[in-house]
PDB file of N, CA and C in Angstrom:
ATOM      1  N   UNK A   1     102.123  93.065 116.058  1.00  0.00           N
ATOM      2  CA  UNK A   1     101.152  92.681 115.072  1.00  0.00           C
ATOM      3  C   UNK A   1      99.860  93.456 115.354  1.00  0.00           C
ATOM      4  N   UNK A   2      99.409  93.816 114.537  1.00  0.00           N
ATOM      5  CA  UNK A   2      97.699  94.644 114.747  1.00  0.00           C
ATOM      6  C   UNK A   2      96.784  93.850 115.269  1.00  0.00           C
ATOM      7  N   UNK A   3      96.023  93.922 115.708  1.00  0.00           N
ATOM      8  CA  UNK A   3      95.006  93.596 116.425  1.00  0.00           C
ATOM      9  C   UNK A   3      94.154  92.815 115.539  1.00  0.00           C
ATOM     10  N   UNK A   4      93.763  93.299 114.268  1.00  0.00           N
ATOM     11  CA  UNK A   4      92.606  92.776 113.600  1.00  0.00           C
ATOM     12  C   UNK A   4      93.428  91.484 112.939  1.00  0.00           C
ATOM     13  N   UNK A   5      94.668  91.471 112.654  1.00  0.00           N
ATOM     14  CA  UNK A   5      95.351  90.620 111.715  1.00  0.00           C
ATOM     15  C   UNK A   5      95.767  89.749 112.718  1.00  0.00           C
ATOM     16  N   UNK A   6      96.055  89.551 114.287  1.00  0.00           N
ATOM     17  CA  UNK A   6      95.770  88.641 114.721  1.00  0.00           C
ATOM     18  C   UNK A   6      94.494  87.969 115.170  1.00  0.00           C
ATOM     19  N   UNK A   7      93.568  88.678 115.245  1.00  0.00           N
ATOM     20  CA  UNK A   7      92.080  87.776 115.316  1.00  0.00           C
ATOM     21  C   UNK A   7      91.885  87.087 113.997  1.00  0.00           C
ATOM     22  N   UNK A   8      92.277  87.690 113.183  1.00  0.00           N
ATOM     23  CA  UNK A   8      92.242  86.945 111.608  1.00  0.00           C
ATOM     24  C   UNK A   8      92.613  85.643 111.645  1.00  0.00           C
ATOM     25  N   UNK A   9      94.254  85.906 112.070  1.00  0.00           N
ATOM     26  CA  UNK A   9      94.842  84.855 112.263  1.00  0.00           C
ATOM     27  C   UNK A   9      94.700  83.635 112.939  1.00  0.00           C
ATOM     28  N   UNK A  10      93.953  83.664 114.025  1.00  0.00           N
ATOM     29  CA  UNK A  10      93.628  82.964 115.064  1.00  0.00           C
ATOM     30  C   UNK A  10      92.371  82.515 114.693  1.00  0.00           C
ATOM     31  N   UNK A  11      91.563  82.911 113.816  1.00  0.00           N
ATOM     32  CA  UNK A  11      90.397  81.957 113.088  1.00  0.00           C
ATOM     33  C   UNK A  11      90.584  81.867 112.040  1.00  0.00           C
ATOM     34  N   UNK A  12      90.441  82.560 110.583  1.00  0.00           N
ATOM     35  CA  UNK A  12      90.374  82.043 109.035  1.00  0.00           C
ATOM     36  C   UNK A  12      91.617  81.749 108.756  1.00  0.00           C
ATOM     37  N   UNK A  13      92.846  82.126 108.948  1.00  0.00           N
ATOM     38  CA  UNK A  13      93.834  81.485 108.513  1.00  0.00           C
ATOM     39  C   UNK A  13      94.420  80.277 109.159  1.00  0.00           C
ATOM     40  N   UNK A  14      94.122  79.754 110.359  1.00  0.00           N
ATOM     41  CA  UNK A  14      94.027  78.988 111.016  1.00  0.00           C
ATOM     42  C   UNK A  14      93.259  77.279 110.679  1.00  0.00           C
ATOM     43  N   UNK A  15      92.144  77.890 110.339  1.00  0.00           N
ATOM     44  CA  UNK A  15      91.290  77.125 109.392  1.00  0.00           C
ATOM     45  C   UNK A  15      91.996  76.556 108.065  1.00  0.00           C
ATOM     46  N   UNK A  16      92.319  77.811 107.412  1.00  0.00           N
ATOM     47  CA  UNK A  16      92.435  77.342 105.877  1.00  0.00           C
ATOM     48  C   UNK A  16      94.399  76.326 106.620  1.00  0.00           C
ATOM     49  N   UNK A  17      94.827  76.515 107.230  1.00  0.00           N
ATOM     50  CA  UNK A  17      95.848  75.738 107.555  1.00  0.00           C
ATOM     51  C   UNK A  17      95.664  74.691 107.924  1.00  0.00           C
ATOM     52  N   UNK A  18      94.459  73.939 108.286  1.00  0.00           N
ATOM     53  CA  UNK A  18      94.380  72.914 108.524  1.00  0.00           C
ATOM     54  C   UNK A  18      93.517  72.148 107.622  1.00  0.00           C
ATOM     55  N   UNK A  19      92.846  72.845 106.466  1.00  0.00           N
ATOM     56  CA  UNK A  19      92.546  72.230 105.701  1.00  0.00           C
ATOM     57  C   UNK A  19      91.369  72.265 105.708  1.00  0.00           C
ATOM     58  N   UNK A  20      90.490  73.115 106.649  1.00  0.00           N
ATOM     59  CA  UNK A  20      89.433  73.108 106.824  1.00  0.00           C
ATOM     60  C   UNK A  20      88.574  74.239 106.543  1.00  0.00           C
ATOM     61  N   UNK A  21      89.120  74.972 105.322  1.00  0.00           N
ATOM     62  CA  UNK A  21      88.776  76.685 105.489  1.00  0.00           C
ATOM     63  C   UNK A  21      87.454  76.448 104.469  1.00  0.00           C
ATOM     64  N   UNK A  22      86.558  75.310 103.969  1.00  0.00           N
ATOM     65  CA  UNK A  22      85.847  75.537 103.394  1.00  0.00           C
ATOM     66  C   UNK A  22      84.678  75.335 104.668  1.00  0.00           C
ATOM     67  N   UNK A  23      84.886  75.161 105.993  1.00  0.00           N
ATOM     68  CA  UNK A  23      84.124  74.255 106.913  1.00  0.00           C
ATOM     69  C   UNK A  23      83.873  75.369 108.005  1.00  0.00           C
ATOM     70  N   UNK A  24      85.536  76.217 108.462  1.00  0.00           N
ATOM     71  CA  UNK A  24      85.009  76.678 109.876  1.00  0.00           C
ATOM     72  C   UNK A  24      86.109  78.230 109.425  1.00  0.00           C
ATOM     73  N   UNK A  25      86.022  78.551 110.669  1.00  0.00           N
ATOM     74  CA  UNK A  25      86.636  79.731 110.361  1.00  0.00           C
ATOM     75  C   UNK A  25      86.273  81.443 109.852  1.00  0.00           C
ATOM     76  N   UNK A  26      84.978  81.108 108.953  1.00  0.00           N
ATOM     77  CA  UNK A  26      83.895  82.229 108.561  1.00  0.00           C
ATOM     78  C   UNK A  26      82.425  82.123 108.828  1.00  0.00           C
ATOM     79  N   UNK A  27      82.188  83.265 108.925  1.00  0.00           N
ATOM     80  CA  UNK A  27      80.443  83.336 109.217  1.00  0.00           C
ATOM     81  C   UNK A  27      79.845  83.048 107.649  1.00  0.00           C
ATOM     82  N   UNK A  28      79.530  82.059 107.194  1.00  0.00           N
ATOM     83  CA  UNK A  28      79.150  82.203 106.092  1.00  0.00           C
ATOM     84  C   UNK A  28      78.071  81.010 105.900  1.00  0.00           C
ATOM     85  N   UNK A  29      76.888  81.174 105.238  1.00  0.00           N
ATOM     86  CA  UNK A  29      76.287  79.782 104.952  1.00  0.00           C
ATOM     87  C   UNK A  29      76.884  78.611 104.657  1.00  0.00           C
ATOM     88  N   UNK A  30      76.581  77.214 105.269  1.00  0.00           N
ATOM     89  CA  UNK A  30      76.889  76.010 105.230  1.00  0.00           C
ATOM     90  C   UNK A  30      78.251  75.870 105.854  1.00  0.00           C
ATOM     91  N   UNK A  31      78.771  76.693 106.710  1.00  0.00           N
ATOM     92  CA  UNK A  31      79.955  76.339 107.741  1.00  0.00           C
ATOM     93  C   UNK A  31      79.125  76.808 109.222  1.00  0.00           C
ATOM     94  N   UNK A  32      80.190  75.528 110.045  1.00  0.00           N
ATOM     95  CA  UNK A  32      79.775  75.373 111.491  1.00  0.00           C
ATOM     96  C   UNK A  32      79.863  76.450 111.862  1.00  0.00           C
ATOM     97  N   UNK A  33      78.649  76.618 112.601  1.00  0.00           N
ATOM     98  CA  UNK A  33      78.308  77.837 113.506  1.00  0.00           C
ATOM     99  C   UNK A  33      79.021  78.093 114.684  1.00  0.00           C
ATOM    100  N   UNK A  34      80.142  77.729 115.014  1.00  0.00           N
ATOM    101  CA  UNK A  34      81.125  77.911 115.990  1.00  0.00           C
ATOM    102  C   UNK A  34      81.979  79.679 116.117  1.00  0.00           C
ATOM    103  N   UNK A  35      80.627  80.392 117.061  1.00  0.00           N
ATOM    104  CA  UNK A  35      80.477  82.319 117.505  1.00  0.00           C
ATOM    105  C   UNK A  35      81.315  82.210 119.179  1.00  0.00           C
ATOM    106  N   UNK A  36      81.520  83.412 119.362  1.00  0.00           N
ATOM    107  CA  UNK A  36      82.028  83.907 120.628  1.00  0.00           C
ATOM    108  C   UNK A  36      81.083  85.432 120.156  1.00  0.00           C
ATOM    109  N   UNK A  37      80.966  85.734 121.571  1.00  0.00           N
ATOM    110  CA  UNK A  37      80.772  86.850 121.597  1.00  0.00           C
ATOM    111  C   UNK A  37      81.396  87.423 123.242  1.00  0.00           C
ATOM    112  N   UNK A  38      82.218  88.586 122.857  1.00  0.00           N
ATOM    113  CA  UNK A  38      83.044  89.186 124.058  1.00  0.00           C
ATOM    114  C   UNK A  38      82.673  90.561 124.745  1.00  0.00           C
ATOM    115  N   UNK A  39      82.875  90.746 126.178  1.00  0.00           N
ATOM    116  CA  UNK A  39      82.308  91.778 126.431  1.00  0.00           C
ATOM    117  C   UNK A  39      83.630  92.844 126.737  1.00  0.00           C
ATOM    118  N   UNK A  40      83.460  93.950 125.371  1.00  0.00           N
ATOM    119  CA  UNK A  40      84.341  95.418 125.125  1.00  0.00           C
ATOM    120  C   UNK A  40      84.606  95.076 123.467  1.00  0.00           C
ATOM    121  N   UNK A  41      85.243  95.373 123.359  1.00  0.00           N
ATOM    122  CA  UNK A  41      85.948  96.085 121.652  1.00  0.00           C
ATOM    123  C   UNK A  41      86.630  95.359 121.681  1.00  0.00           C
ATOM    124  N   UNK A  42      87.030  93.965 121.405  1.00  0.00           N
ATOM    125  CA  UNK A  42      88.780  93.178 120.978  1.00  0.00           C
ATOM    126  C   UNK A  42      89.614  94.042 120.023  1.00  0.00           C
ATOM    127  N   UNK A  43      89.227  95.037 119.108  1.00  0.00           N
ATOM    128  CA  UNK A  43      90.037  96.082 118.526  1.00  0.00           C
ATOM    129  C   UNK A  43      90.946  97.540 119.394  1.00  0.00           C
ATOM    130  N   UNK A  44      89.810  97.409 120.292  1.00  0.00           N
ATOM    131  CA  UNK A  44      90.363  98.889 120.752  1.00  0.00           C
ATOM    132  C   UNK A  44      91.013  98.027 122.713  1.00  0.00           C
ATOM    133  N   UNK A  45      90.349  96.616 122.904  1.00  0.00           N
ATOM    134  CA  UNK A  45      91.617  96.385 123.794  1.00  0.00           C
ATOM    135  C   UNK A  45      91.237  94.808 123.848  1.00  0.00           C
ATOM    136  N   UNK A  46      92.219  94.579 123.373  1.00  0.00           N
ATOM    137  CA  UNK A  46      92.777  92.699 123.487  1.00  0.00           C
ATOM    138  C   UNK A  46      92.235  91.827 124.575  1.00  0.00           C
ATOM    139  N   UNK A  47      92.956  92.408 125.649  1.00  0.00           N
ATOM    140  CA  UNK A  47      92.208  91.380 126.901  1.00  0.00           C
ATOM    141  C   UNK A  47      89.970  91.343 126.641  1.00  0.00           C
ATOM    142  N   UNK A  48      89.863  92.043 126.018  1.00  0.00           N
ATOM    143  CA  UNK A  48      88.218  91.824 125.947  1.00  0.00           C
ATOM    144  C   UNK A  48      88.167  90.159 125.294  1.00  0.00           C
ATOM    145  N   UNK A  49      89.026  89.690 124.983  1.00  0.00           N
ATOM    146  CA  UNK A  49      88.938  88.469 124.582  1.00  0.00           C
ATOM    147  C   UNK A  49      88.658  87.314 125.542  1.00  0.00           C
ATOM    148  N   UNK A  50      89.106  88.044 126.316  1.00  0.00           N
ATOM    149  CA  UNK A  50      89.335  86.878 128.173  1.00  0.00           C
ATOM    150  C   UNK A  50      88.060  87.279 128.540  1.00  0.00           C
ATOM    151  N   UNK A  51      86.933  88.046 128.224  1.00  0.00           N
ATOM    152  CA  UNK A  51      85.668  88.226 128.399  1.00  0.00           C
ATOM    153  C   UNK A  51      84.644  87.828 127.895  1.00  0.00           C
ATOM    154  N   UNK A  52      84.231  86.563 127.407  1.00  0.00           N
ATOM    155  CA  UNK A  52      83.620  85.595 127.040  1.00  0.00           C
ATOM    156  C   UNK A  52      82.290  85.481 127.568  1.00  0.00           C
ATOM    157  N   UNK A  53      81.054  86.645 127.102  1.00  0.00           N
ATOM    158  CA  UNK A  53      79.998  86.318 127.442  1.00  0.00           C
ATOM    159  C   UNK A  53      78.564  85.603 126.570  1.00  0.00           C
ATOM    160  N   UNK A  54      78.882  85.019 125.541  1.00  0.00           N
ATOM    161  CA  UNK A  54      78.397  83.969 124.573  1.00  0.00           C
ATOM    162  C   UNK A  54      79.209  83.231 123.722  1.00  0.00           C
ATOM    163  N   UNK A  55      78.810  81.889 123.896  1.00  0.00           N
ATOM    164  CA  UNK A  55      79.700  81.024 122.454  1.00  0.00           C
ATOM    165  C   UNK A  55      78.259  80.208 122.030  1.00  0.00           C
ATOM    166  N   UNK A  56      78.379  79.918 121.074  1.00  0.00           N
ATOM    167  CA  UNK A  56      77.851  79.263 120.068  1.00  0.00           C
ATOM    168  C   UNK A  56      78.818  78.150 119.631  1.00  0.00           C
ATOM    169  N   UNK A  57      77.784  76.652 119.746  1.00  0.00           N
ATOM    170  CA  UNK A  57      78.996  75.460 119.266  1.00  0.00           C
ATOM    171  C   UNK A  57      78.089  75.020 117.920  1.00  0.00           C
ATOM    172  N   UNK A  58      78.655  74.918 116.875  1.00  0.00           N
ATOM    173  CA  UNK A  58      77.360  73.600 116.412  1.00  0.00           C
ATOM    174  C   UNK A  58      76.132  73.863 115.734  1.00  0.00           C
ATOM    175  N   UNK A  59      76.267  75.688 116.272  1.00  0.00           N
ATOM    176  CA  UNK A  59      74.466  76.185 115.940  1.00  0.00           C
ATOM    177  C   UNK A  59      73.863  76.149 117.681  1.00  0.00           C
ATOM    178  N   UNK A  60      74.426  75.227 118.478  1.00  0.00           N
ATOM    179  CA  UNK A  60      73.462  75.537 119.418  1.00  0.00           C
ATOM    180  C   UNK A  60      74.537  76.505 120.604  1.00  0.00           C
ATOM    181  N   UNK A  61      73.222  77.142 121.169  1.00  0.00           N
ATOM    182  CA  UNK A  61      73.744  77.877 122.435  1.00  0.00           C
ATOM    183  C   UNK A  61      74.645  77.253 123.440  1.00  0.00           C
ATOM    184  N   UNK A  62      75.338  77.338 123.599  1.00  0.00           N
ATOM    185  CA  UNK A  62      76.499  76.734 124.728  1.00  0.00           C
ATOM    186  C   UNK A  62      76.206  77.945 126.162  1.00  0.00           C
ATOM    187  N   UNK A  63      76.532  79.114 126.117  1.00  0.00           N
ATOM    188  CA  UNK A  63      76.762  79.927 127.375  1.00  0.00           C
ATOM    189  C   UNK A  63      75.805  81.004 126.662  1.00  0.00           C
ATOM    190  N   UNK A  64      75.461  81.994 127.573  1.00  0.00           N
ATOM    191  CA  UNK A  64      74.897  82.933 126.832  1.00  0.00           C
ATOM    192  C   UNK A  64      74.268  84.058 128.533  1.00  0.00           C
ATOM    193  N   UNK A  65      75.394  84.415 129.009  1.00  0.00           N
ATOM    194  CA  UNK A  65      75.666  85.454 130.269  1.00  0.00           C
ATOM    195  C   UNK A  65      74.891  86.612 130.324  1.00  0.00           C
TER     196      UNK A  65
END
């Protein structure tokens, strides 16, 4: 599977499967602010995902490395 179409997968379609795709899942006004931010390219290599140096819960700062 490509890279981008499983990060897809693993948030907006994920969402809209549970019924919740008007709520979470996109960066978009009036949905929960629930961010990661990873350290490398998750496109150009996967494990950058296991590199977790900001999340965002809620709107508020959770970690931020």
């Amino acid at each position: 599977m490509p890279t981008m179409r499983a990060l897809v997968g693993a948030q907006s379609l994920t969402a809209e499967s549970l019924g919740l795709g008007n709520r979470i899942g996109s960066i978009a006004p009036g949905f929960d602010a629930d961010i990661i931010a990873v350290d490398g390219d998750p496109l150009a290599d996967i494990t950058a995902t296991q590199r977790v140096v900001f999340v965002m819960k809620g709107g508020l700062v959770v970690r931020n490395r």
